[in-house]
Protein backbone atom coordinates (compact mmCIF):
# COMPACT_ATOMS: atom_id res chain seq x y z
CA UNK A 1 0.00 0.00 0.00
CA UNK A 2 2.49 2.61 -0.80
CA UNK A 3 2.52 4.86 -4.01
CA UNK A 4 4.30 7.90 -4.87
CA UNK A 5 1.33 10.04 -3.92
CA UNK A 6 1.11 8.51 -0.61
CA UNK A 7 4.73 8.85 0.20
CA UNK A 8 4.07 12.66 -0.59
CA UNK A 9 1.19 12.93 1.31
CA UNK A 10 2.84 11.09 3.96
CA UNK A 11 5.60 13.40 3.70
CA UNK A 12 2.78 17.17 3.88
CA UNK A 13 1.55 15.91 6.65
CA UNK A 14 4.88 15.24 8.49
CA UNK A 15 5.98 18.59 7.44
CA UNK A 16 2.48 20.32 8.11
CA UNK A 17 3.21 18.24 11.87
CA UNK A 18 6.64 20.69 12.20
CA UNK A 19 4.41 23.85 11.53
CA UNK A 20 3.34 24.87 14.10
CA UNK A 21 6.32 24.16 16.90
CA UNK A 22 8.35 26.29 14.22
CA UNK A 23 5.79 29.00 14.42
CA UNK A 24 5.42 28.99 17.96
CA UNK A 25 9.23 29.08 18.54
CA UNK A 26 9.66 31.82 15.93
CA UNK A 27 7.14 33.93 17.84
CA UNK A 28 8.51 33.60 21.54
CA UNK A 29 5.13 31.52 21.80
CA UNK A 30 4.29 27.69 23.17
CA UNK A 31 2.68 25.52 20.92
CA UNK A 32 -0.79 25.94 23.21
CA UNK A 33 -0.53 29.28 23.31
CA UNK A 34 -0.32 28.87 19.27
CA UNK A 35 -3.21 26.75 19.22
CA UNK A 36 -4.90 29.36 21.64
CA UNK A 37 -4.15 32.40 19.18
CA UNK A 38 -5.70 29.44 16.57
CA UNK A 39 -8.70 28.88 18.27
CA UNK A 40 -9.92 32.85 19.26
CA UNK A 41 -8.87 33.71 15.37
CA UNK A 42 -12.41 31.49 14.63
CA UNK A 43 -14.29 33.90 17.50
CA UNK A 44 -14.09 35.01 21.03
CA UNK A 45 -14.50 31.69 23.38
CA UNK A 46 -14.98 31.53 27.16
CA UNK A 47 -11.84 30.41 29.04
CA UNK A 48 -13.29 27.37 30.17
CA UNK A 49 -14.79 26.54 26.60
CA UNK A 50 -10.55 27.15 25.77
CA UNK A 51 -9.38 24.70 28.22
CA UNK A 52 -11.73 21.99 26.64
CA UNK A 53 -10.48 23.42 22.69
CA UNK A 54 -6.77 23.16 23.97
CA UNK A 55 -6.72 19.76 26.47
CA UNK A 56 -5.79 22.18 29.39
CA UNK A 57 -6.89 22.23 32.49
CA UNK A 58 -9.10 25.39 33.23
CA UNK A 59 -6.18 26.81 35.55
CA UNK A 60 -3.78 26.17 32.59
CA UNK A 61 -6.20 27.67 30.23
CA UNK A 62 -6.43 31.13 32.52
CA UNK A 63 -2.51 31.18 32.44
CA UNK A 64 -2.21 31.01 29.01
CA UNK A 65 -4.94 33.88 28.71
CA UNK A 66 -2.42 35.43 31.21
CA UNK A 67 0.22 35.53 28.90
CA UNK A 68 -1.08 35.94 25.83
CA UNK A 69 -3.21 39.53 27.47
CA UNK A 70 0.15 40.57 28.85
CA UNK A 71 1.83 40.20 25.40
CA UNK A 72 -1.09 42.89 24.04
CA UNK A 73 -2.80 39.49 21.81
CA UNK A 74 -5.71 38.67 23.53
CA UNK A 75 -8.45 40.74 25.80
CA UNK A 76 -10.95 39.24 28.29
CA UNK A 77 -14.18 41.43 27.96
CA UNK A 78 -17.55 40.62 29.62
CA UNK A 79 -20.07 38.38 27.04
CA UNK A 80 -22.49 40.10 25.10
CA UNK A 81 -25.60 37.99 26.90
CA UNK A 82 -24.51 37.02 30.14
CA UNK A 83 -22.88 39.39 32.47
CA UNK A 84 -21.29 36.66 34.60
CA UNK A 85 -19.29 35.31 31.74
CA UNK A 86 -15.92 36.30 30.58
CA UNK A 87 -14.91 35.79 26.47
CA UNK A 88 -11.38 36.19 25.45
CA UNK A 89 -10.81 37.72 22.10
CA UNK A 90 -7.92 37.60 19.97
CA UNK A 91 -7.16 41.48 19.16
CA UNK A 92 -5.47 42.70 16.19
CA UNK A 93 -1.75 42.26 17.16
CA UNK A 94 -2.81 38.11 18.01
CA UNK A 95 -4.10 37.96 14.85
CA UNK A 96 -0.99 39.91 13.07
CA UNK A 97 1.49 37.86 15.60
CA UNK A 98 0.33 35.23 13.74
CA UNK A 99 -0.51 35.94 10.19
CA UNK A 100 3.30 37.27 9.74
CA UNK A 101 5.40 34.10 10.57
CA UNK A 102 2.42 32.12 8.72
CA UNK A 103 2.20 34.69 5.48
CA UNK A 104 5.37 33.25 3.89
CA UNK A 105 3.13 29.66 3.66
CA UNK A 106 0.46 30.83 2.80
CA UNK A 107 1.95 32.98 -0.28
CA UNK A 108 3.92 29.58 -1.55
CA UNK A 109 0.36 27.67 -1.48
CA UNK A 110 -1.66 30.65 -3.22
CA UNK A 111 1.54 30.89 -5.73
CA UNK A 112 1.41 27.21 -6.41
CA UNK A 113 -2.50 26.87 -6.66
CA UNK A 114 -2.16 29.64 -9.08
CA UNK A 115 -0.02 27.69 -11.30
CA UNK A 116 -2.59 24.59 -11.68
CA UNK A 117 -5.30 24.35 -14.66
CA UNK A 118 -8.90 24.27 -13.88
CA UNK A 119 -8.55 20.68 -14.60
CA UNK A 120 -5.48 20.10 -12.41
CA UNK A 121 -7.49 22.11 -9.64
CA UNK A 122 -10.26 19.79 -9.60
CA UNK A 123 -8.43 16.71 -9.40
CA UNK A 124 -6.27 17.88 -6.70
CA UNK A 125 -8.89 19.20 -4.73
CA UNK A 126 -11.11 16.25 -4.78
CA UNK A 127 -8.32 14.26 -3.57
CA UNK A 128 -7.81 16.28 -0.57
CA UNK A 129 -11.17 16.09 -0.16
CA UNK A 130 -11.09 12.51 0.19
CA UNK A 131 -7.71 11.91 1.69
CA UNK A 132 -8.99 14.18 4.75
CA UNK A 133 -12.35 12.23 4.61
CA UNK A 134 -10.59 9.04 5.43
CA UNK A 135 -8.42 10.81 8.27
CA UNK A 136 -11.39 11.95 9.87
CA UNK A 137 -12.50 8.08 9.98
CA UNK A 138 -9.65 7.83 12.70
CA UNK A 139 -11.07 11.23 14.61
């Protein structure tokens, strides 16, 4: 069962694996805090609701807020329907934290993509479609 488009696949996802320890080191970050920045870039979350998102204890979680407010990349602000709640939002230096050590990527992927044929698109596509279709069978 091995081909020369598994073996590359194989060898993405080993390098996709590296990503984001690279990125984390590059930005003074830990890889939660990474996967923090990751998470509140979707929309604010509770801290708690964090914790569960990241595999951290709630403690944990409220540390990692800690340092991630004190480094200007996340606020805590009250939530919009229930004044006993706390959301933490990813502000615009999180977000740009992020988006620079990640830009170079993302420019090589658009570059390449723009290279492909309509034709070339499709198939590629629906084979990442269905490659991550039969990962998620393992989820």
């Amino acid at each position: 069962m091995e081909t020369s488009t598994l073996r590359a696949l194989r060898a993405l996802m080993k390098t996709a694996g590296l990503v984001p320890g690279a990125v984390a080191r590059r930005a003074g970050l830990s890889e939660t805090e990474l996967s923090a920045l990751e998470v509140l870039a979707d929309a604010p979350t509770g801290p708690a609701e964090l914790a569960r998102h990241l595999g951290v204890t709630t403690a944990a979680s409220s540390g990692i807020v800690d340092r991630l407010a004190a480094r200007g990349h996340v606020e805590r602000r009250p939530h919009a329907s229930d004044g006993r709640r706390t959301d933490v939002e990813l502000t615009a230096s999180g977000r740009a934290e992020v988006l620079a050590h990640l830009m170079p990527m993302f420019e090589g992927l658009y570059e390449l993509d723009s290279r492909l044929t309509p034709e070339e698109a499709a198939v590629v596509e629906a084979y990442l479609r269905e490659a991550t279709a039969a990962l998620r069978r393992l989820l």
